[in-house]
Protein backbone atom coordinates (compact mmCIF):
# COMPACT_ATOMS: atom_id res chain seq x y z
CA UNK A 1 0.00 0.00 0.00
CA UNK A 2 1.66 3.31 -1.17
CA UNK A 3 2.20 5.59 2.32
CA UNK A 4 0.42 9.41 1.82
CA UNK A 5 1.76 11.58 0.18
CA UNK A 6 2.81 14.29 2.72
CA UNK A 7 2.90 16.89 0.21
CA UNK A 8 -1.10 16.61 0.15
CA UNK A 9 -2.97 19.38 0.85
CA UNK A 10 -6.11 18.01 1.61
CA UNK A 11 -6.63 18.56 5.81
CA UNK A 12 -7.49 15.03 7.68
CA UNK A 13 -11.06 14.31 8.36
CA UNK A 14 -11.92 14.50 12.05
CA UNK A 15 -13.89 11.75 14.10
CA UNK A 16 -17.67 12.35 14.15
CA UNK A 17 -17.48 13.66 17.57
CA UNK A 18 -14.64 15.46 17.40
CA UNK A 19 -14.08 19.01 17.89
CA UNK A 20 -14.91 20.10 14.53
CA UNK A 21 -16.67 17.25 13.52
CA UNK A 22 -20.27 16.92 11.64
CA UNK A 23 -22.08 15.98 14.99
CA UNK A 24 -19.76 18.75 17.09
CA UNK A 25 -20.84 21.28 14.51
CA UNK A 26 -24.49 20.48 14.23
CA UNK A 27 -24.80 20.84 18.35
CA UNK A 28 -23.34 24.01 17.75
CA UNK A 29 -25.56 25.00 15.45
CA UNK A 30 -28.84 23.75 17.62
CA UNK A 31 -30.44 26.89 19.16
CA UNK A 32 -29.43 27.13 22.70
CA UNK A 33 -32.42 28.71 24.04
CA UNK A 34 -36.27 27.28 24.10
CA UNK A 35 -39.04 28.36 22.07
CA UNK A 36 -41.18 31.04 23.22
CA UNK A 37 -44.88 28.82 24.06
CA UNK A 38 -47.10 32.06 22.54
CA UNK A 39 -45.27 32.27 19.36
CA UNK A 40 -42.67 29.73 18.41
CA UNK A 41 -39.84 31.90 18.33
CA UNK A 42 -36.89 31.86 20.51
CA UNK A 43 -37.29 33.25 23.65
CA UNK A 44 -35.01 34.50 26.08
CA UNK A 45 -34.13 31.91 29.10
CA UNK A 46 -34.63 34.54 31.97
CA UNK A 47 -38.51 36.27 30.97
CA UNK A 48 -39.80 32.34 29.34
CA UNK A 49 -40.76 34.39 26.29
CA UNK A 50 -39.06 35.76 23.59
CA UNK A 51 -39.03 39.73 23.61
CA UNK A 52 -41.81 40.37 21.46
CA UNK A 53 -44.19 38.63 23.70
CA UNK A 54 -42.75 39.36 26.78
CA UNK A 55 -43.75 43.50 25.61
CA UNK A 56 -46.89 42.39 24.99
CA UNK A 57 -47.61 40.93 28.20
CA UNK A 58 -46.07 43.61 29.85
CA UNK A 59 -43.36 41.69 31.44
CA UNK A 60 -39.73 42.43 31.53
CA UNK A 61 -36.56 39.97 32.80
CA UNK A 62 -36.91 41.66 36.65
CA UNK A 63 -40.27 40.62 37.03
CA UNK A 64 -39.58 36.96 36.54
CA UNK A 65 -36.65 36.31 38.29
CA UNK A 66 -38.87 35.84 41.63
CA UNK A 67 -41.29 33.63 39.36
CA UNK A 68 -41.25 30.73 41.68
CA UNK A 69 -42.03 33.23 44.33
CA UNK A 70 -45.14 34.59 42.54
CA UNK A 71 -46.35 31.33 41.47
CA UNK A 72 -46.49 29.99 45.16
CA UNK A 73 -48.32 33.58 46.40
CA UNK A 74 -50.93 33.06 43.72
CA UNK A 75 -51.22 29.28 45.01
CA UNK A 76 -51.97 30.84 48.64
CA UNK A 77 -54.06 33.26 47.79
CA UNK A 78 -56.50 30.56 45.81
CA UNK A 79 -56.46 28.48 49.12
CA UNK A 80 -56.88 31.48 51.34
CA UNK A 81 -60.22 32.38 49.43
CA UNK A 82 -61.11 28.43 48.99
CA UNK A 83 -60.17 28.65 52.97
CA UNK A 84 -62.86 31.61 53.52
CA UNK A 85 -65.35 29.73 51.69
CA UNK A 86 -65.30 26.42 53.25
CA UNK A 87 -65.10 28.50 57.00
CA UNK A 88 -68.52 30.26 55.54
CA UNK A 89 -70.09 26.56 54.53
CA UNK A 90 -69.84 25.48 58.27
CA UNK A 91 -70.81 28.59 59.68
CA UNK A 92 -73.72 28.33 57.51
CA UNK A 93 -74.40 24.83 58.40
CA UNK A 94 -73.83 25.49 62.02
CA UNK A 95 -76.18 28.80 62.08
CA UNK A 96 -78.30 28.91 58.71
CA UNK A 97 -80.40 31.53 60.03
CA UNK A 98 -77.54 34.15 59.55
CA UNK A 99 -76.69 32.54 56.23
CA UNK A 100 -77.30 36.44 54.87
CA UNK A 101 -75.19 38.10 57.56
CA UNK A 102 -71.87 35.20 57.30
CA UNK A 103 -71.95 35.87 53.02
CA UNK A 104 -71.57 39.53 53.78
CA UNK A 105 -68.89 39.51 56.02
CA UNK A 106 -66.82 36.88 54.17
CA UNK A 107 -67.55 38.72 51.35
CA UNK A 108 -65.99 41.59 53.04
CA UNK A 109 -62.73 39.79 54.24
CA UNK A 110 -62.14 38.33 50.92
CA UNK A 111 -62.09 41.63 49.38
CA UNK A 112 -59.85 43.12 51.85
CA UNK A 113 -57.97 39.91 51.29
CA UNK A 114 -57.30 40.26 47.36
CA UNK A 115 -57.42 43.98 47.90
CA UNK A 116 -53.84 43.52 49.65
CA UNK A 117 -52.58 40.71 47.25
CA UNK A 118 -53.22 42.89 44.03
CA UNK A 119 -51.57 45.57 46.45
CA UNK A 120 -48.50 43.17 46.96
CA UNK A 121 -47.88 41.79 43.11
CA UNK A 122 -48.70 45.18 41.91
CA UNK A 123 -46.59 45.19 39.15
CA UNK A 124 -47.84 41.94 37.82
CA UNK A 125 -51.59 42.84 38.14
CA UNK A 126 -51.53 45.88 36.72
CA UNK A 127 -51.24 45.66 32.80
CA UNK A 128 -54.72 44.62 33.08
CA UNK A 129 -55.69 46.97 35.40
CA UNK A 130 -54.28 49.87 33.33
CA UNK A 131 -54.97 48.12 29.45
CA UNK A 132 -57.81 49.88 27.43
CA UNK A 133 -60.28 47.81 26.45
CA UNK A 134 -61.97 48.54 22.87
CA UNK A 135 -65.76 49.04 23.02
CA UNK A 136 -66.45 45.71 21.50
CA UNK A 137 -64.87 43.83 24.29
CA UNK A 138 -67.50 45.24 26.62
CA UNK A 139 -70.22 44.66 24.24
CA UNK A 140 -68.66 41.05 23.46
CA UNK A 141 -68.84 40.82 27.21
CA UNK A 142 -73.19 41.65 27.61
CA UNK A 143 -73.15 38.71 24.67
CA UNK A 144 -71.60 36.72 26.96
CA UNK A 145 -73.24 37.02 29.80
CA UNK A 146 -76.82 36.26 28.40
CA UNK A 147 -75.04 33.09 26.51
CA UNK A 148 -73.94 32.18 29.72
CA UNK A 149 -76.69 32.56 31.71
CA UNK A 150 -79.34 30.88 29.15
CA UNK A 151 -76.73 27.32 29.41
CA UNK A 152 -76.74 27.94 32.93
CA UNK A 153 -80.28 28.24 33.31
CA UNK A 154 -81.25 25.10 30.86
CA UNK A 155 -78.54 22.97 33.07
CA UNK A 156 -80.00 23.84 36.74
CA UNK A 157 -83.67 23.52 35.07
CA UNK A 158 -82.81 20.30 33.77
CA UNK A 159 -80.76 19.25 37.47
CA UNK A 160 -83.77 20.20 38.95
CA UNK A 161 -85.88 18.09 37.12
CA UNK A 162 -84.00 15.25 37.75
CA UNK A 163 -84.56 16.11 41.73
CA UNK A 164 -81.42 18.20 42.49
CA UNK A 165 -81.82 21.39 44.73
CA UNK A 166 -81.44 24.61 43.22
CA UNK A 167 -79.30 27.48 44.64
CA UNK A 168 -81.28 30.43 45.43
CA UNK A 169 -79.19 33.61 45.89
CA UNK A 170 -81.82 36.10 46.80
CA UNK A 171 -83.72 34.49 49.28
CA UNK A 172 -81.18 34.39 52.03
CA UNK A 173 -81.03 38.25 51.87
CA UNK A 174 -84.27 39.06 51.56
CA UNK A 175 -85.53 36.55 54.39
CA UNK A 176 -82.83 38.42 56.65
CA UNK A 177 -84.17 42.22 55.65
CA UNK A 178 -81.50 43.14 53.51
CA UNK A 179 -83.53 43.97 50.79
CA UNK A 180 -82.25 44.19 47.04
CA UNK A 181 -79.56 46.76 47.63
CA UNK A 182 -78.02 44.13 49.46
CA UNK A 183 -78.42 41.30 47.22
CA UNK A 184 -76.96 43.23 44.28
CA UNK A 185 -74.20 44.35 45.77
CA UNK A 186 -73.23 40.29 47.52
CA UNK A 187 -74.44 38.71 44.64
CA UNK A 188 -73.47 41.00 41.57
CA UNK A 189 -70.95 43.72 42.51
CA UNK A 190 -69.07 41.82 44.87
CA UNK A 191 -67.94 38.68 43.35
CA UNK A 192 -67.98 40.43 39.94
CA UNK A 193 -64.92 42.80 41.34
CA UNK A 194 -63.07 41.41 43.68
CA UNK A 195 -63.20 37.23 42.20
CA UNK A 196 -61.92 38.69 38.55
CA UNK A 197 -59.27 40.90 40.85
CA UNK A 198 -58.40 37.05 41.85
CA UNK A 199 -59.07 35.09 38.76
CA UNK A 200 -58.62 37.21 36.22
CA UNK A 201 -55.36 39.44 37.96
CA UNK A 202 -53.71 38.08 40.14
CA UNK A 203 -54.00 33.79 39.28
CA UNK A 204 -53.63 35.30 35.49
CA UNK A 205 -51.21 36.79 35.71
CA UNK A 206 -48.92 33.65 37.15
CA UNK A 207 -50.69 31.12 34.54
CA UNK A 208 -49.84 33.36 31.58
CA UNK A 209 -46.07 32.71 32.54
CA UNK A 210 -45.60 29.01 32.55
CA UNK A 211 -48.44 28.05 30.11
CA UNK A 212 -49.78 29.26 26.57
CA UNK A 213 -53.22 30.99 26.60
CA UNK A 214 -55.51 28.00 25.98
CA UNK A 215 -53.72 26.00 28.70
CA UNK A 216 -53.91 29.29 30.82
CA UNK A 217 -57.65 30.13 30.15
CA UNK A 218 -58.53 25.63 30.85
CA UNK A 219 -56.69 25.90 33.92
CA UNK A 220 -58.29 29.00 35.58
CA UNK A 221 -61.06 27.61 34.28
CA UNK A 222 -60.82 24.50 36.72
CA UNK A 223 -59.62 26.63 39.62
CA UNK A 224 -62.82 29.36 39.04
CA UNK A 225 -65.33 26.01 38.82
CA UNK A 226 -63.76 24.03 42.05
CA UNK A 227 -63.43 27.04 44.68
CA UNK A 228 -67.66 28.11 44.47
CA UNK A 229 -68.01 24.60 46.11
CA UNK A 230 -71.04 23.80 44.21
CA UNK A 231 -70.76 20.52 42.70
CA UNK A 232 -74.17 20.65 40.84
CA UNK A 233 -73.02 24.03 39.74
CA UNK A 234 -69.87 22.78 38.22
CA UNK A 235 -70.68 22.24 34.73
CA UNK A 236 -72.18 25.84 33.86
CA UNK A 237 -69.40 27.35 36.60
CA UNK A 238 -66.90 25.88 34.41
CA UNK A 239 -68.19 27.00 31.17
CA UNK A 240 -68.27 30.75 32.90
CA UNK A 241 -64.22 30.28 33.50
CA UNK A 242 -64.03 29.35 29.86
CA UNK A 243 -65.64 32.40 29.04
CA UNK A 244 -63.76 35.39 31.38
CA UNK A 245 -60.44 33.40 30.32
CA UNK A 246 -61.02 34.20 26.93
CA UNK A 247 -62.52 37.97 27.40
CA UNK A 248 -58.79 38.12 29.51
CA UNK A 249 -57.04 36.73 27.25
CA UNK A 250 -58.12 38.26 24.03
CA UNK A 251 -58.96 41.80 25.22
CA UNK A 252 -55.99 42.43 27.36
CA UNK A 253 -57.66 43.65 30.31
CA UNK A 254 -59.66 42.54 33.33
CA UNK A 255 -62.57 45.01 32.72
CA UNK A 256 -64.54 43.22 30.51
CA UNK A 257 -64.48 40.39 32.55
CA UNK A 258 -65.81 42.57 35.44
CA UNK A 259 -68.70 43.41 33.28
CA UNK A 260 -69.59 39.81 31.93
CA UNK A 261 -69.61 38.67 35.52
CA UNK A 262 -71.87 41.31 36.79
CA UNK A 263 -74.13 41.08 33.97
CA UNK A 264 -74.39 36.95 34.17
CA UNK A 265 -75.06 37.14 37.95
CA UNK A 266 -77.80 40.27 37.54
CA UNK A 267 -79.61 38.28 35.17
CA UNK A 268 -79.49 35.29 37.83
CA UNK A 269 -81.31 38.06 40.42
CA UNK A 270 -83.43 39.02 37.78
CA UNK A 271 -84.85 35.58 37.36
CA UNK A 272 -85.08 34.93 40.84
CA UNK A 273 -87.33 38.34 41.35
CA UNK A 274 -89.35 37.53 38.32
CA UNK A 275 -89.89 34.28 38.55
CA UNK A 276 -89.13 33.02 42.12
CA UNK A 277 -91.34 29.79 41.49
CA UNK A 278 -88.13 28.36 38.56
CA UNK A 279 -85.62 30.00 39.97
């Protein structure tokens, strides 16, 4: 076999894995970052996102650098709120004759409650505090409502027939003196404000970090369905979440969400004062 010829000017071949090699080089040429969930592109390892949709979402490297932090103060403040509830149930239970008096003070606490959270992740909360929302997201959100409210009311008409209790919201106020005032403002105002403040702020604003939107909207979804405690309630209560995640999601702010709430649980009062013999 003739030896090379060292005069060649052809450079050896290296090993596969070789610095320099075809499998070296094509690990250096894989993209060392992720892909950004919203869009596909590459997103920067610190904010989960690439830049683009980090702007959109308002959020900037700083505010994720605590992330885990966030994540686990969202967690509390859903059990803190599912904690309120559960304390009301029993003191319901244990005195149902105040049943008017115990909603209105939770009530009270829990807003105090999120009041200070939104106060303490401020900087998270707010893009949908402070986004604009176009007119049609408000009008998209009355649409929504009386969809919402006409599946609700064929589901508990159809439980009912089937000889499961309906939830009457009014009754426990008026029975109690309250009067309508009172009922609007526990049944409508209340959760309308300060559960989107919850839901739709502060919970949102942690589940559009580590998941895409649909994921996002599906799992708020769940988490706005379990903590009302209502397991005949469940189905229409989850279809609601479905329906302020998207308003959230697609609008940009929390406001229209406000309004499809209050407008689904009006209509609920209305039916109960109009026709307190279905309701």
């Amino acid at each position: 076999m003739d030896a090379p010829d060292p005069s060649s000017n052809t450079p050896p071949v290296p090993a596969p894995d070789a610095p320099g090699g075809p499998v070296a080089v094509a690990r250096q040429a894989m993209p060392p970052e992720p892909f950004c969930r919203r869009c596909g592109s590459r997103r920067d390892l610190l904010t989960g996102e690439c830049p683009a949709c980090a702007a959109a979402a308002g959020l900037a490297p700083a505010d994720v650098q605590d992330g885990a932090r966030h994540i686990a103060s969202s967690i509390g403040l859903y059990f803190v709120l599912l904690g309120t509830l559960i304390l009301a149930a029993v003191a319901i239970a244990m005195a149902p004759d105040h049943q008017a008096t115990i909603e209105i003070v939770v009530g009270v606490i829990d807003g105090v409650i999120v009041a200070a959270w939104c106060a303490a992740v401020w900087r998270h909360v707010s893009p949908g505090l402070v986004q604009a929302a176009s007119p049609r997201w408000f009008a998209l959100a009355v649409l929504v409502a009386f969809a919402t409210f006409t599946i609700a009311s064929i589901l508990v008409h159809a439980m009912v027939k089937l000889g499961i209790e309906d939830l009457d919201y009014s009754d426990p106020f008026l029975d109690a003196g309250f009067g309508w005032t009172a009922v609007i403002l526990s049944v409508c105002v209340q959760p309308a404000i300060v559960e989107e403040l919850a839901f739709r702020g502060v919970i949102w604003s942690t589940l559009q970090r580590s998941l895409n939107v649909r994921e996002a909207i599906l799992v708020s979804a769940l988490m706005f369905m379990v903590i009302h405690l209502a397991v005949p309630s469940f189905p229409h209560l989850f279809l609601i979440g479905l329906a302020l995640g998207y308003l959230r999601a697609r609008s940009g702010s929390i406001y229209p969400c406000m309004l499809a709430h209050f407008m689904h649980n009006l209509l609920v009062v209305l039916s109960e004062a109009l026709y307190p013999q279905v309701a």
